[in-house]
PDB file of N, CA and C in Angstrom:
ATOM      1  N   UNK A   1     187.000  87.873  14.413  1.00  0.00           N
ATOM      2  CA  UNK A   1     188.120  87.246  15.081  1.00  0.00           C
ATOM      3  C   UNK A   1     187.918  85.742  15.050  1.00  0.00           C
ATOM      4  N   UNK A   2     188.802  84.890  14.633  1.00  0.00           N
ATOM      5  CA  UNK A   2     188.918  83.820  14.826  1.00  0.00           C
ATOM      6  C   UNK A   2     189.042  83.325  16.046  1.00  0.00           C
ATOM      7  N   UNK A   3     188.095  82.582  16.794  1.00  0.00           N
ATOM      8  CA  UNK A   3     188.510  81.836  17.716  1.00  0.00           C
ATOM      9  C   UNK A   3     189.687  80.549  17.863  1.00  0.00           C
ATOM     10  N   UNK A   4     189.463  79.776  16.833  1.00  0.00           N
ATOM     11  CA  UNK A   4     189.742  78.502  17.325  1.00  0.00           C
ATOM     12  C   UNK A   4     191.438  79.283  17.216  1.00  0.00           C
ATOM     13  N   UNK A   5     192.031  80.176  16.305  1.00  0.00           N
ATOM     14  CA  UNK A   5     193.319  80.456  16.324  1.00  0.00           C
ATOM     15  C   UNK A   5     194.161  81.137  17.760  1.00  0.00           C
ATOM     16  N   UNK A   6     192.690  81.351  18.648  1.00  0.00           N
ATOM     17  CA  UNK A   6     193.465  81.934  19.691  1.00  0.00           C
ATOM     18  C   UNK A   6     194.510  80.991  20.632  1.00  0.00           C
ATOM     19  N   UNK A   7     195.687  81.098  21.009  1.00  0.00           N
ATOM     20  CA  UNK A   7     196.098  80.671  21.949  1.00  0.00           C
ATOM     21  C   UNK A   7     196.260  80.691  23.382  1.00  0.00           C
ATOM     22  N   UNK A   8     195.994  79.815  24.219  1.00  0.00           N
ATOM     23  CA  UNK A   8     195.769  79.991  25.567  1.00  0.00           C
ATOM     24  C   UNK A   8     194.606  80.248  26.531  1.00  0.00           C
ATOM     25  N   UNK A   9     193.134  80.801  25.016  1.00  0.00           N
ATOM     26  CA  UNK A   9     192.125  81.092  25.301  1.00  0.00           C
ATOM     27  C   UNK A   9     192.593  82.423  25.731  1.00  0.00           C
ATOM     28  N   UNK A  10     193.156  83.486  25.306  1.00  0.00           N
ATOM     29  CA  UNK A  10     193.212  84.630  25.485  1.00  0.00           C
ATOM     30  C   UNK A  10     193.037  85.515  24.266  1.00  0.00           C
ATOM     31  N   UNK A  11     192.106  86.569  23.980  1.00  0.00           N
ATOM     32  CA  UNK A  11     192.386  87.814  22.627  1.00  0.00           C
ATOM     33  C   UNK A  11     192.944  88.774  22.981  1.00  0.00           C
ATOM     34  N   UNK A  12     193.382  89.206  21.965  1.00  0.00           N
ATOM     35  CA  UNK A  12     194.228  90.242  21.643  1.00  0.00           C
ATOM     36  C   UNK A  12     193.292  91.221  21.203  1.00  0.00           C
ATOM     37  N   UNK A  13     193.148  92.636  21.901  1.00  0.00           N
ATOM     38  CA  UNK A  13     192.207  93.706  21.090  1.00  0.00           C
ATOM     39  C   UNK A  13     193.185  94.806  21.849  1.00  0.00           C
ATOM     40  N   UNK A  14     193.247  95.478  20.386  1.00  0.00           N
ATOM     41  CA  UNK A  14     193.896  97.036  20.544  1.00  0.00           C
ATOM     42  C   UNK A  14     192.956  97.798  20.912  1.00  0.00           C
ATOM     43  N   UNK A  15     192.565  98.486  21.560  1.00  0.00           N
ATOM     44  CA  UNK A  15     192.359  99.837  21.833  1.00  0.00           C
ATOM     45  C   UNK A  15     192.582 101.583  21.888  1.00  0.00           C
ATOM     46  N   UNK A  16     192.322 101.842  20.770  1.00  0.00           N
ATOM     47  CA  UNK A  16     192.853 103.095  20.725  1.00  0.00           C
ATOM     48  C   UNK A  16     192.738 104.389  21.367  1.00  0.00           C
ATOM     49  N   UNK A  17     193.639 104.392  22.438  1.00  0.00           N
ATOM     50  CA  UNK A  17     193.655 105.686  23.468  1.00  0.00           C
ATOM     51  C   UNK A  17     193.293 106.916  23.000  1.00  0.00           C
ATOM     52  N   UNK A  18     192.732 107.534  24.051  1.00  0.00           N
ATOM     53  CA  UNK A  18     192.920 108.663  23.887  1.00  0.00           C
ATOM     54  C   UNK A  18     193.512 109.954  24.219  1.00  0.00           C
ATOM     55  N   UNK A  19     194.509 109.382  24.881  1.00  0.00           N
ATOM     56  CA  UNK A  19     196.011 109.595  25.233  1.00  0.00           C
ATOM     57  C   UNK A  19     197.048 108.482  25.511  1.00  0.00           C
ATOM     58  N   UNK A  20     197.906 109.257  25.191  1.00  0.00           N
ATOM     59  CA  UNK A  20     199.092 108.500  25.647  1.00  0.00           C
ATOM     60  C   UNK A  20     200.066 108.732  26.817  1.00  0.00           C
ATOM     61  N   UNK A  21     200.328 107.770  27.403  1.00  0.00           N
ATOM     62  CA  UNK A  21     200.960 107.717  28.636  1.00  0.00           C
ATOM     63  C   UNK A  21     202.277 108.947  28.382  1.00  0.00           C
ATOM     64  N   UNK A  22     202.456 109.842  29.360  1.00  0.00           N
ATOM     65  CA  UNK A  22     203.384 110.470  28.871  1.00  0.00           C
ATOM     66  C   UNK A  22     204.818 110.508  30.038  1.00  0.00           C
ATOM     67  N   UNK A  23     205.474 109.348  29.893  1.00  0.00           N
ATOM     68  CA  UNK A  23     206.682 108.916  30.635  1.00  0.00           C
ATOM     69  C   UNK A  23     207.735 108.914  29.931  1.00  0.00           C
ATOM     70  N   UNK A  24     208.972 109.131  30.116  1.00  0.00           N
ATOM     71  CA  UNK A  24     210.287 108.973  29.669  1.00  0.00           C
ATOM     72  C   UNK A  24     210.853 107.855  30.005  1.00  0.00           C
ATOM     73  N   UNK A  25     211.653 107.714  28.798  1.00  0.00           N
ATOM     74  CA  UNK A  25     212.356 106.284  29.278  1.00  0.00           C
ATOM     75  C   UNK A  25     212.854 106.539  30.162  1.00  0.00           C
ATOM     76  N   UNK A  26     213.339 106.929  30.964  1.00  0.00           N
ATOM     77  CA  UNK A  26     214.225 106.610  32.603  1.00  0.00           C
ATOM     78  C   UNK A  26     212.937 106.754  33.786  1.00  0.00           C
ATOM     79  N   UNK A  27     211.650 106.874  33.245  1.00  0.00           N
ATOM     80  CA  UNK A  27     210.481 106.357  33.731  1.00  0.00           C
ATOM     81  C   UNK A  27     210.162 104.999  34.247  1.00  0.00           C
ATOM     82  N   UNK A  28     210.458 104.519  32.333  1.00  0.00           N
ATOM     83  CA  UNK A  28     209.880 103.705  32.074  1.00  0.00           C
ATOM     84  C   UNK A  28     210.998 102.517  32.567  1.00  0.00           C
ATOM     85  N   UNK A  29     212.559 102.596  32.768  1.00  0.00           N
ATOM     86  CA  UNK A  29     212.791 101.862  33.261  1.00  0.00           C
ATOM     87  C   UNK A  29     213.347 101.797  34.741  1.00  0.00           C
ATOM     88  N   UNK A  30     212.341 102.530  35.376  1.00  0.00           N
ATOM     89  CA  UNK A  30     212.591 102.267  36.839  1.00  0.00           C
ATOM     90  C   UNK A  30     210.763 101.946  37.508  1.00  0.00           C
ATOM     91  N   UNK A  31     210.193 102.162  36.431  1.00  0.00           N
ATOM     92  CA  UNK A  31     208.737 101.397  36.700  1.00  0.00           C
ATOM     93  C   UNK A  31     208.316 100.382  37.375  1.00  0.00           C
ATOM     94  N   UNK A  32     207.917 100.081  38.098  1.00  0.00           N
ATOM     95  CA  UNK A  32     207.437  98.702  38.851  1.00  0.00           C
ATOM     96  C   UNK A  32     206.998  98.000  37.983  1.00  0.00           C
ATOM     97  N   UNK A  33     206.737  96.624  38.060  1.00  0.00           N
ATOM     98  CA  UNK A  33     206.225  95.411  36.802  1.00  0.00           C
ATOM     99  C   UNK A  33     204.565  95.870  37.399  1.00  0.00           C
ATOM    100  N   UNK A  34     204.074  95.923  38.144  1.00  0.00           N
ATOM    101  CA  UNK A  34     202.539  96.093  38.656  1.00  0.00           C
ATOM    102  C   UNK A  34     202.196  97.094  37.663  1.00  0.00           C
ATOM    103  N   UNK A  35     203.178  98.261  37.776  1.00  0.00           N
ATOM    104  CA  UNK A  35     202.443  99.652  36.951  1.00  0.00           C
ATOM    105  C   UNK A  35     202.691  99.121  35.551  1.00  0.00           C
ATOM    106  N   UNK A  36     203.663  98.715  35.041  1.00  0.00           N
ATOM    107  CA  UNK A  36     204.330  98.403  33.813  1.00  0.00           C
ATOM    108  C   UNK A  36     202.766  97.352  33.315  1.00  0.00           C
ATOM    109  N   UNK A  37     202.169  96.711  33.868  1.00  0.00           N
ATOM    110  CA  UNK A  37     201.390  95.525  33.697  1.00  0.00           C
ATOM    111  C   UNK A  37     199.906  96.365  33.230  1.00  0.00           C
ATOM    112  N   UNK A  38     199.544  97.526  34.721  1.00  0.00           N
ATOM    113  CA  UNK A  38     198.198  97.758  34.454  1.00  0.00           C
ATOM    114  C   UNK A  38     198.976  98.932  33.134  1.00  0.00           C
ATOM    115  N   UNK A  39     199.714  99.820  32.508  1.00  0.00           N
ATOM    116  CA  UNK A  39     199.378 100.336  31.577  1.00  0.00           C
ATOM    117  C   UNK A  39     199.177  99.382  30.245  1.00  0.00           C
ATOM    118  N   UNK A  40     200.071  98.700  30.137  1.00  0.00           N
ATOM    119  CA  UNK A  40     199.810  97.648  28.797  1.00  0.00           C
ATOM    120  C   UNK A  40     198.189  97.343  28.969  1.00  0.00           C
ATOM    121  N   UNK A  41     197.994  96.736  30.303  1.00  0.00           N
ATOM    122  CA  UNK A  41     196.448  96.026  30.096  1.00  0.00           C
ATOM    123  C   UNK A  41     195.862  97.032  29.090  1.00  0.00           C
ATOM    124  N   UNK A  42     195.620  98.480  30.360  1.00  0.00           N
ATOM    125  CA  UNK A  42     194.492  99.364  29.902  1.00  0.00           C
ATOM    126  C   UNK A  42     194.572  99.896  28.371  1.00  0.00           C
ATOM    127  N   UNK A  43     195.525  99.625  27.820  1.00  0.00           N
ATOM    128  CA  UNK A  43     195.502  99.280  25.972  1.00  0.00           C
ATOM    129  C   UNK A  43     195.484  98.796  25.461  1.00  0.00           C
ATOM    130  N   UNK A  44     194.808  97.511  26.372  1.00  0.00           N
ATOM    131  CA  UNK A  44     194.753  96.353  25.314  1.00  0.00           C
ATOM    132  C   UNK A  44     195.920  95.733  25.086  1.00  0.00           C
ATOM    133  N   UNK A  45     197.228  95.651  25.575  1.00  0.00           N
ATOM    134  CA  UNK A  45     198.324  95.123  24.913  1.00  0.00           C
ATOM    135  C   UNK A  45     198.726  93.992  26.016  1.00  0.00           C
ATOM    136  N   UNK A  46     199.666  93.074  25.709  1.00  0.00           N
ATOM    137  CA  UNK A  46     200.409  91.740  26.281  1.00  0.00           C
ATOM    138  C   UNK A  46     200.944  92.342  27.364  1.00  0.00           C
ATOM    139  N   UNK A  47     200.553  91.460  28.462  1.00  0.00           N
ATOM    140  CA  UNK A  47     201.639  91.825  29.830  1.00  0.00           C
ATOM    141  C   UNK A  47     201.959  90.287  30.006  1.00  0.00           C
ATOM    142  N   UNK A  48     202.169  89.887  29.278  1.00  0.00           N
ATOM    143  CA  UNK A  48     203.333  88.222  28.906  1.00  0.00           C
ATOM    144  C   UNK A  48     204.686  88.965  28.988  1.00  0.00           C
ATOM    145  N   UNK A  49     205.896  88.136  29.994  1.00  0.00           N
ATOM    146  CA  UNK A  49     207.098  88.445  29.155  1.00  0.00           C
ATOM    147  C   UNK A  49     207.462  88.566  30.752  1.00  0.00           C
ATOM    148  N   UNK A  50     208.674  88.887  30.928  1.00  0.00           N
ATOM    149  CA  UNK A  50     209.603  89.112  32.416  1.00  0.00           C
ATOM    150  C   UNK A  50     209.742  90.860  32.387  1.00  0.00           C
ATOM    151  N   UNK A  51     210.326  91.279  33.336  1.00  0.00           N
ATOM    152  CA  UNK A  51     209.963  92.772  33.164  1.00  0.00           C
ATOM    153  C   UNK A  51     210.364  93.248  32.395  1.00  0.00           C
ATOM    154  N   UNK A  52     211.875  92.977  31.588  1.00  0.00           N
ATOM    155  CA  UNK A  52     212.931  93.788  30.395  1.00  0.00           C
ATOM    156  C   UNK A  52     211.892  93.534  29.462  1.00  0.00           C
ATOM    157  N   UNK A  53     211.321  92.616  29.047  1.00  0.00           N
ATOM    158  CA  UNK A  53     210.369  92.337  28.062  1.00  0.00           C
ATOM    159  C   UNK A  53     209.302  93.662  28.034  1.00  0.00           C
ATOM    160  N   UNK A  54     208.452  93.367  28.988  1.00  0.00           N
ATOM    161  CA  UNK A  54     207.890  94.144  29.031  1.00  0.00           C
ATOM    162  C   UNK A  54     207.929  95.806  29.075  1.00  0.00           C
ATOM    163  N   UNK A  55     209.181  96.186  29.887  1.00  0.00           N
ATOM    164  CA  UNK A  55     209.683  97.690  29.758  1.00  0.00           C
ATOM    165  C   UNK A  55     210.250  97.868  27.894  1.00  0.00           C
ATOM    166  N   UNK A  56     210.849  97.032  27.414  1.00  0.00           N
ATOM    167  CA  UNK A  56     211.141  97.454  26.426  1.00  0.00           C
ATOM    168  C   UNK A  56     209.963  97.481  25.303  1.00  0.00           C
ATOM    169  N   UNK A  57     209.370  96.402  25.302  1.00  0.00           N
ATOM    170  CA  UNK A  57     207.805  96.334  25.027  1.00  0.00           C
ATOM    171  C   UNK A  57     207.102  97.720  25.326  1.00  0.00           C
ATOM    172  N   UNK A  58     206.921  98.899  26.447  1.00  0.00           N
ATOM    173  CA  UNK A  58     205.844  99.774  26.834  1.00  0.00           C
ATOM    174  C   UNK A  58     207.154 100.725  25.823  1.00  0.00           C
ATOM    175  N   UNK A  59     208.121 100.778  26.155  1.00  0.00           N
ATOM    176  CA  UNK A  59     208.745 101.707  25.202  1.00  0.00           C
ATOM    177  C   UNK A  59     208.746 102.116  24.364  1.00  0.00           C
ATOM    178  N   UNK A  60     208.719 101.250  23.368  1.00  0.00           N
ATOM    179  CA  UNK A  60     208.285 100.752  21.934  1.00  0.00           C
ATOM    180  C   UNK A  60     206.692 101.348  21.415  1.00  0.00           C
ATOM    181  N   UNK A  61     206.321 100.729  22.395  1.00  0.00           N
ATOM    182  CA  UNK A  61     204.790 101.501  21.804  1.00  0.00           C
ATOM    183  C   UNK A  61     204.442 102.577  22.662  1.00  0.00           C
ATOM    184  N   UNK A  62     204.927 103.404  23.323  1.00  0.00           N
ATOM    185  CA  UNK A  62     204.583 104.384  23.817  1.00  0.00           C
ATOM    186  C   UNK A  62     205.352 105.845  23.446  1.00  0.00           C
ATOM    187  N   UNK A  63     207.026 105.741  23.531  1.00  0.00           N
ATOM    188  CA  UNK A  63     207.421 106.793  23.186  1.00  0.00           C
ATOM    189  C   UNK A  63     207.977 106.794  21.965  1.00  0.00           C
ATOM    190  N   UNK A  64     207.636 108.180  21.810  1.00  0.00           N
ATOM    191  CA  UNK A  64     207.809 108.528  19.887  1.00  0.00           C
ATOM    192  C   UNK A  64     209.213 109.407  19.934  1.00  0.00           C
ATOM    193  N   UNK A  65     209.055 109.417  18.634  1.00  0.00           N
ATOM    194  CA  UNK A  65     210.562 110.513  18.235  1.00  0.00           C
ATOM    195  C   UNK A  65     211.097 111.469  19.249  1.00  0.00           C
ATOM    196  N   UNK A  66     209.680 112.248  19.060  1.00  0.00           N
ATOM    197  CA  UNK A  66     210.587 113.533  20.372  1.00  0.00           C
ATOM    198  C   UNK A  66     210.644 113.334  21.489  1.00  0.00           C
ATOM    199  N   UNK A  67     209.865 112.264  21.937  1.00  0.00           N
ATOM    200  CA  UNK A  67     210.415 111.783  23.013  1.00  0.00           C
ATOM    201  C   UNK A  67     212.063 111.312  23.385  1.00  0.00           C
ATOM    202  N   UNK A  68     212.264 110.282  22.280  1.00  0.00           N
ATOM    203  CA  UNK A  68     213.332 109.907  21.908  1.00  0.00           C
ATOM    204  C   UNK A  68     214.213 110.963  21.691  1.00  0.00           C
ATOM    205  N   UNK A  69     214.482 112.204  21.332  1.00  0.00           N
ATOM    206  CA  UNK A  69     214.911 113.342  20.910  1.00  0.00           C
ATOM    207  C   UNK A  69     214.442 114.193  20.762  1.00  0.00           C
ATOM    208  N   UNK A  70     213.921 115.220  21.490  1.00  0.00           N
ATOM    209  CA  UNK A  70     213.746 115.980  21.296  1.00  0.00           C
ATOM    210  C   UNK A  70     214.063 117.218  20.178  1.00  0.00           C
ATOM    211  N   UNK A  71     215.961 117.361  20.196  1.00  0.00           N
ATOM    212  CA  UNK A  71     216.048 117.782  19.157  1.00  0.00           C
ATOM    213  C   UNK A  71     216.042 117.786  17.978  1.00  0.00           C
ATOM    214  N   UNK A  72     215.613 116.531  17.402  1.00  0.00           N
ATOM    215  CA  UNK A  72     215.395 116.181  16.518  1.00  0.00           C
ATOM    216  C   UNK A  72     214.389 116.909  15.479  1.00  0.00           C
ATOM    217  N   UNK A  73     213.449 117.730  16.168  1.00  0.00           N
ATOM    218  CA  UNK A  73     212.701 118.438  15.783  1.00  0.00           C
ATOM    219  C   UNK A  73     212.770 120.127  15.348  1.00  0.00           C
ATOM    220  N   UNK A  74     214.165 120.485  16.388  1.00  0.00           N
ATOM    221  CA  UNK A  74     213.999 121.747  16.241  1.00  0.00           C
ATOM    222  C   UNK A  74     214.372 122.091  14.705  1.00  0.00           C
ATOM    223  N   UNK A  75     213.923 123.414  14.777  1.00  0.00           N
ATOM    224  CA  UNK A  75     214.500 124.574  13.432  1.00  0.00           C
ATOM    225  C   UNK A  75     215.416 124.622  13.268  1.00  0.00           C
ATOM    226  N   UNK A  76     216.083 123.782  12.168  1.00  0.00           N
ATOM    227  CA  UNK A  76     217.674 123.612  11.661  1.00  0.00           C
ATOM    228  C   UNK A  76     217.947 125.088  11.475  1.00  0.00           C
ATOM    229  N   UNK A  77     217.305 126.042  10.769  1.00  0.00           N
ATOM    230  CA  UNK A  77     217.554 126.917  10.129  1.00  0.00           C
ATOM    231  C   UNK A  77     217.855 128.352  11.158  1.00  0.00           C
ATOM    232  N   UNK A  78     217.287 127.925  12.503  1.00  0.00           N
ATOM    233  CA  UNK A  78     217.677 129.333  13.953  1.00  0.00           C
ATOM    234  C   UNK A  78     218.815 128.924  14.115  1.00  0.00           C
ATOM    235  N   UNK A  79     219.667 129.899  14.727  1.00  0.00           N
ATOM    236  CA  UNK A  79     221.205 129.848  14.912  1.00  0.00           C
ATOM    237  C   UNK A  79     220.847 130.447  16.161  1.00  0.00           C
ATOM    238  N   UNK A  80     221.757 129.571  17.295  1.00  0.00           N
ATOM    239  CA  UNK A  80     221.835 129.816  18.811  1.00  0.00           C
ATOM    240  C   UNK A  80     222.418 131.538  19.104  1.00  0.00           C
ATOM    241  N   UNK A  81     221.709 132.009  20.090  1.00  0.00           N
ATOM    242  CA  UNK A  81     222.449 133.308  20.492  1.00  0.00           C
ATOM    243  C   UNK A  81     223.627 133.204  21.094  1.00  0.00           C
TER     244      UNK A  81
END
């Protein structure tokens, strides 16, 4: 890591969980900025930003497709009873 490139005297290190937070967006946007703050920390990620920043920020890197949709996944090929 380069030092002298850091800004603010702060680094940036990812951490790779070993889980993931498992919230829904209508979680994630009625979250407090406190909670919204310590999950970013505890992964290593930016808690810079005002709260929309940041909620849309934990979103982004937290929920995936099926989260996002669930159905997105199912078996095109079953036909509903």
């Amino acid at each position: 890591m380069d030092v002298g490139n850091r800004k603010n005297d702060e680094a940036s290190v990812f951490q790779m969980p070993l889980h993931y937070p498992r919230y829904s967006r209508e979680d994630y946007q009625d979250m407090p900025e406190w909670k919204l703050d310590r999950i970013l920390a505890d992964y290593g990620l930016s808690t810079y930003g005002d709260l929309a920043h940041k909620r849309e920020f934990a979103m982004g890197a937290f929920l995936w497709i099926s989260t996002h949709n669930p159905k997105f996944y199912q078996d095109k090929s079953s036909t509903p009873n």
